[in-house]
C-alpha atoms as a PDB file:
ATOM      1  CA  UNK A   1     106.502-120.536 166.052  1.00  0.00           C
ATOM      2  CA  UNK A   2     105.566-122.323 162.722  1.00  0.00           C
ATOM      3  CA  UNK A   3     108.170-125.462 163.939  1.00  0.00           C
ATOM      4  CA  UNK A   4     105.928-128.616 165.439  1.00  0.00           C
ATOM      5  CA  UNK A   5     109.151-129.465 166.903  1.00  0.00           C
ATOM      6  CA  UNK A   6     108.782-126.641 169.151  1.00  0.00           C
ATOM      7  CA  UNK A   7     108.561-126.972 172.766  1.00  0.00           C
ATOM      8  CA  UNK A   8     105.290-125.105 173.689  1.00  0.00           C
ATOM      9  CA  UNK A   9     103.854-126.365 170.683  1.00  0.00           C
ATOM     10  CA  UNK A  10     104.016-129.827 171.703  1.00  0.00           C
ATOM     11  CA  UNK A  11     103.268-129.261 175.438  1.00  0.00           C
ATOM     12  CA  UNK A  12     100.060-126.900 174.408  1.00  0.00           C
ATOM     13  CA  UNK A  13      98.445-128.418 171.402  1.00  0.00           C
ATOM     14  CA  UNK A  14      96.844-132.125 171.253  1.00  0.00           C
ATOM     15  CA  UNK A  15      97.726-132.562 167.596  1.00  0.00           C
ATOM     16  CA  UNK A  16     101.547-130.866 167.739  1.00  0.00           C
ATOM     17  CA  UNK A  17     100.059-128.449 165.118  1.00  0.00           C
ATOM     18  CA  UNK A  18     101.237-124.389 165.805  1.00  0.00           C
ATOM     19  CA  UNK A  19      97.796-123.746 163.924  1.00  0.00           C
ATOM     20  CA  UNK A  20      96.275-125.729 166.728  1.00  0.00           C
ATOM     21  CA  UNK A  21      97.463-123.389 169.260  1.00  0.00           C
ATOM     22  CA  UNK A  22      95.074-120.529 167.726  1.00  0.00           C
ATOM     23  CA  UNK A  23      91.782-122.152 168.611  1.00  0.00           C
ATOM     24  CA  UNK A  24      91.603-124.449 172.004  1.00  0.00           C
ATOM     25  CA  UNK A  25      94.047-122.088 174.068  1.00  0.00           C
ATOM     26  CA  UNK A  26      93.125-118.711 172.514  1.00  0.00           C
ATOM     27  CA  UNK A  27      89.378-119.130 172.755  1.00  0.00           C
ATOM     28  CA  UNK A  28      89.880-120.809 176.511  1.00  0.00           C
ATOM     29  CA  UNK A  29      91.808-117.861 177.542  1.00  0.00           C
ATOM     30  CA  UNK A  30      89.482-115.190 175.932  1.00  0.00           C
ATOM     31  CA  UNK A  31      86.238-116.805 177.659  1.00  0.00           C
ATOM     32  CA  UNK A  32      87.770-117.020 180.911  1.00  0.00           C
ATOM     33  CA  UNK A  33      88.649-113.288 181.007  1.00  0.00           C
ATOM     34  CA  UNK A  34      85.379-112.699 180.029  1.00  0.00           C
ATOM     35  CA  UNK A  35      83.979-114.577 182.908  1.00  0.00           C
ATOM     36  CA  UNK A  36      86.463-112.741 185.352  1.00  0.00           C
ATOM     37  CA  UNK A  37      85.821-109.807 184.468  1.00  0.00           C
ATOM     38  CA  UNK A  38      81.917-110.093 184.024  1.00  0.00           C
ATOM     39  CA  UNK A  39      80.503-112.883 185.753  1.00  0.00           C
ATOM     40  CA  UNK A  40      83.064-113.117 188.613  1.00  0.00           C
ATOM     41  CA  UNK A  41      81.876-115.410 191.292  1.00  0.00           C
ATOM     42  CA  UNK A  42      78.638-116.480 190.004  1.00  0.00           C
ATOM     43  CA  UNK A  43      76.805-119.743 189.524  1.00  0.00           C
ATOM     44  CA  UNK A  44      77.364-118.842 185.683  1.00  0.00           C
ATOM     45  CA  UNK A  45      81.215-118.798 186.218  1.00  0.00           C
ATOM     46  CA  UNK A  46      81.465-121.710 187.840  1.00  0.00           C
ATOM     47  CA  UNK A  47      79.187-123.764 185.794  1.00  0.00           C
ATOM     48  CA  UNK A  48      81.197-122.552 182.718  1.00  0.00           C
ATOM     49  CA  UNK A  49      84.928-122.612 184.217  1.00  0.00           C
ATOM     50  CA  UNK A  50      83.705-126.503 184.656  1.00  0.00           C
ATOM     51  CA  UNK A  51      82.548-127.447 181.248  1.00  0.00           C
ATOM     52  CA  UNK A  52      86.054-125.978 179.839  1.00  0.00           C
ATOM     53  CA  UNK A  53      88.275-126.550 183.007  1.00  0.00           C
ATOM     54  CA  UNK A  54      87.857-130.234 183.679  1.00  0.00           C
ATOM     55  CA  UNK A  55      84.720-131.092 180.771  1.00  0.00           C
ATOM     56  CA  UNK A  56      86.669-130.142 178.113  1.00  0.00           C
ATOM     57  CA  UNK A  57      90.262-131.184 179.443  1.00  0.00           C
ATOM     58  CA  UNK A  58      89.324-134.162 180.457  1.00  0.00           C
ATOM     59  CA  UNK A  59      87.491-135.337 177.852  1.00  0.00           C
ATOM     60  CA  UNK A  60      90.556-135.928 175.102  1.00  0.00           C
ATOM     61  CA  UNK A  61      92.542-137.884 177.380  1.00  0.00           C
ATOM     62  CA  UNK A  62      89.428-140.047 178.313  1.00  0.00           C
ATOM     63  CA  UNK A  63      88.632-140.720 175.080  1.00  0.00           C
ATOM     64  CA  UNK A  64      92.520-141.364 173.775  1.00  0.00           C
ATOM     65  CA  UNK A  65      92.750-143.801 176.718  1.00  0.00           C
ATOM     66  CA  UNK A  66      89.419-145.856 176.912  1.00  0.00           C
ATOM     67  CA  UNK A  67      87.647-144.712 173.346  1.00  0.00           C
ATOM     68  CA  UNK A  68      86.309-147.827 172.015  1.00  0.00           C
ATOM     69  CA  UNK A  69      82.688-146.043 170.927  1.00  0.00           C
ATOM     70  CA  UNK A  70      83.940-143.516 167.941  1.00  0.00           C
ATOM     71  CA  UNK A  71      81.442-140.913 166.664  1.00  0.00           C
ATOM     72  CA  UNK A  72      81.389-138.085 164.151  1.00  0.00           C
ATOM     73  CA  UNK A  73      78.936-135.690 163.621  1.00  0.00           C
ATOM     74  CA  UNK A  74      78.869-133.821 160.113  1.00  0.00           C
ATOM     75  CA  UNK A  75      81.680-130.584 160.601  1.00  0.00           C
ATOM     76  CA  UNK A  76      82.922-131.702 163.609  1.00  0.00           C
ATOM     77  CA  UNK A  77      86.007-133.800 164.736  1.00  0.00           C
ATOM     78  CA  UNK A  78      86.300-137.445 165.275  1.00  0.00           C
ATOM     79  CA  UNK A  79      85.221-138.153 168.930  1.00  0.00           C
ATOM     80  CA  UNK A  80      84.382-141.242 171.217  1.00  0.00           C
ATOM     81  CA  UNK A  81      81.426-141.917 173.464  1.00  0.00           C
ATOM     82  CA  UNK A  82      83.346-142.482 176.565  1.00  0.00           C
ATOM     83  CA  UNK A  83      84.671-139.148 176.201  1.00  0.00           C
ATOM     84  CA  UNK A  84      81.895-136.758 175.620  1.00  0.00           C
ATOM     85  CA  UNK A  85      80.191-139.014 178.473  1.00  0.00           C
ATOM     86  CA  UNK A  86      82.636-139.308 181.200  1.00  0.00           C
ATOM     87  CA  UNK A  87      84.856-136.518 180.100  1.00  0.00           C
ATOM     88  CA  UNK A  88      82.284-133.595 179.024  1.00  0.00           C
ATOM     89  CA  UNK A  89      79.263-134.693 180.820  1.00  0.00           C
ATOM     90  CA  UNK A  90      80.773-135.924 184.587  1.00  0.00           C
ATOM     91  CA  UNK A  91      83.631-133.518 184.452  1.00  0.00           C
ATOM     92  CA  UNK A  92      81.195-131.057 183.945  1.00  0.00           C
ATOM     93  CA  UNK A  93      78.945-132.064 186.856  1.00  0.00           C
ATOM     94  CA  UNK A  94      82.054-132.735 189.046  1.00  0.00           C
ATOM     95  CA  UNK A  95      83.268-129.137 188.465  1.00  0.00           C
ATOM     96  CA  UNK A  96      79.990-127.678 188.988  1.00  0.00           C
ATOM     97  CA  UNK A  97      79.868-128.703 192.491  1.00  0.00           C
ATOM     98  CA  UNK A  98      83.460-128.255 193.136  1.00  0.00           C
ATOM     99  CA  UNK A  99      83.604-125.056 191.780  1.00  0.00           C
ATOM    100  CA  UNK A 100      80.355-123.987 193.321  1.00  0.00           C
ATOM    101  CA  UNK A 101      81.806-125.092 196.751  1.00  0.00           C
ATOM    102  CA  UNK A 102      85.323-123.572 196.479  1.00  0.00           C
ATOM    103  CA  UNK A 103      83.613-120.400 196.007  1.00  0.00           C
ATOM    104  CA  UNK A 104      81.089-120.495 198.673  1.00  0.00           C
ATOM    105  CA  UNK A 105      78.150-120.177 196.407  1.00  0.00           C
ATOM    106  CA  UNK A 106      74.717-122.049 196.975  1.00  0.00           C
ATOM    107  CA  UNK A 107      75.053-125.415 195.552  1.00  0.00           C
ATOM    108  CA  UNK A 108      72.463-125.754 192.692  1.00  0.00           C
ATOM    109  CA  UNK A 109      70.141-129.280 192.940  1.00  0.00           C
ATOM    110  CA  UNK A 110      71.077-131.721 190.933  1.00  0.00           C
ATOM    111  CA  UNK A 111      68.477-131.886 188.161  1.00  0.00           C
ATOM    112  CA  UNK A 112      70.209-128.684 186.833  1.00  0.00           C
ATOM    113  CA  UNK A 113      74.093-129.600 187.128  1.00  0.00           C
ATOM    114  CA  UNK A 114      73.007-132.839 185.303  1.00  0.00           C
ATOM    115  CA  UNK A 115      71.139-130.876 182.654  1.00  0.00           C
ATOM    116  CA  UNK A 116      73.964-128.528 182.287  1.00  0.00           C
ATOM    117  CA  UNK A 117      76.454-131.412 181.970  1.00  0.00           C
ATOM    118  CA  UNK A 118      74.455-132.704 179.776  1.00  0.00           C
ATOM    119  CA  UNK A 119      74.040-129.766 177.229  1.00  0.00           C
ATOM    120  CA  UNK A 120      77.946-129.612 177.337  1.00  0.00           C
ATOM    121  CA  UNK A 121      77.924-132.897 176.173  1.00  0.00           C
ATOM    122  CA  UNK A 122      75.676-132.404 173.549  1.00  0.00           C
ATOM    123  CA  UNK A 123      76.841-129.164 172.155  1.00  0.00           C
ATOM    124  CA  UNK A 124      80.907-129.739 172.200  1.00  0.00           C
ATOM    125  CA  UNK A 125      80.376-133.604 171.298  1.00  0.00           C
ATOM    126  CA  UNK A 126      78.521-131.501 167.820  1.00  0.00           C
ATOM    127  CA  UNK A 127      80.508-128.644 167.717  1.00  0.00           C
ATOM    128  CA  UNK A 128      82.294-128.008 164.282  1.00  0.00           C
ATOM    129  CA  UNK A 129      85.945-128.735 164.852  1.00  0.00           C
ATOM    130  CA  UNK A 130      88.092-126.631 166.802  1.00  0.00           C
ATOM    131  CA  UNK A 131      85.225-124.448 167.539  1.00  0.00           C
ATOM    132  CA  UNK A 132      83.651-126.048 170.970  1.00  0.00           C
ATOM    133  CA  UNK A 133      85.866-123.902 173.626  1.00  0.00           C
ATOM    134  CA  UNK A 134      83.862-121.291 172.287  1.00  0.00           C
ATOM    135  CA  UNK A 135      80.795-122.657 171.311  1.00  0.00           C
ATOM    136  CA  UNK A 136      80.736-124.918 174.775  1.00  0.00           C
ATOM    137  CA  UNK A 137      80.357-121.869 176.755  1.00  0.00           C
ATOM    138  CA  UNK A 138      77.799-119.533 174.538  1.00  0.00           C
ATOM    139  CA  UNK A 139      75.593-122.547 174.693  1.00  0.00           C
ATOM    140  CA  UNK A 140      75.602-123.174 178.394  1.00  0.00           C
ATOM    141  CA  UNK A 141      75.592-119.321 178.540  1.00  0.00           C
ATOM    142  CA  UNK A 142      72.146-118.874 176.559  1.00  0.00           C
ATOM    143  CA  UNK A 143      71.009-121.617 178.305  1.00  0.00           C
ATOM    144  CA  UNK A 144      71.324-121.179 181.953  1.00  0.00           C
ATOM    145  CA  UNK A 145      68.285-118.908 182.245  1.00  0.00           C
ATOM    146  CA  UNK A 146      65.928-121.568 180.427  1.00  0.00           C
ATOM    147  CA  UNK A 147      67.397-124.269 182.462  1.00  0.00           C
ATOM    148  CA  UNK A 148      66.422-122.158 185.862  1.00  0.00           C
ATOM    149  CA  UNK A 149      63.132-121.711 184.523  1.00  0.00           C
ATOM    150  CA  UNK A 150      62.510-125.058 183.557  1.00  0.00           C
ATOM    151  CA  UNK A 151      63.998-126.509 186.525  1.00  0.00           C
ATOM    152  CA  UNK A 152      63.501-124.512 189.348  1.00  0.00           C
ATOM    153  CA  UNK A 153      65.323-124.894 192.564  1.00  0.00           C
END
């Protein structure tokens, strides 16, 4: 599996890299069998399925295609603005309510999808490389309680 040439190499890592395969897939797929085993059906689930589901996918291919605003924060991976901001941050918010609605839970007001998109957008736009599918969703995780209490419903 060391060959970039490799089909599933190419068609699961942005960069063609085997190594790459170890972090963004790996650490997607452990979170979300932690979520459906432990937080199955919850506001939490949702809220994080959305940040990595369409936040996180979305974001790359955003950037790649419209990036004209490039950022990078000490440890962390070249990025653009329009991807951390319409990838990260709407996809997240999107999601959210998508998610929320699919599964028939109470949709949450807005004031706390937006600040949950935005923390997303924060944290994986500053995560140290190859690190934010994990990071991403112990951030949003630690802060969903704060976010209810400082935005109640």
């Amino acid at each position: 599996m060391k060959d970039p040439e490799d089909t599933e190499v190419q068609n699961l890592s942005q960069s063609s890299s085997p190594t790459d395969l170890l972090f963004g897939p790996l650490q997607s797929c452990l979170v979300l069998i932690w979520l459906g085993l432990y937080r199955f059906m919850t506001e939490e689930a949702s809220i994080l399925a959305a940040a990595m589901g369409l936040g996180d996918t979305v974001a790359p291919m955003i950037g790649k295609r419209f990036g004209r605003h490039v950022y990078r924060m000490p440890l962390a991976s070249q990025k653009t603005m329009e991807g951390t901001i319409v990838g990260v941050f709407l996809g997240t918010v999107c999601g959210c309510y998508l998610y929320l609605y699919l599964l028939g839970i109470p949709l949450l007001p807005l004031r706390m999808i937006l600040a949950y998109g935005g923390i997303a957008a924060m944290v994986e736009g500053t995560a140290v490389s190859k690190l934010d599918n994990l990071v991403v969703p112990m951030a949003l995780h630690f802060s969903i309680g704060k976010v209810q209490e400082w935005l109640p419903a």
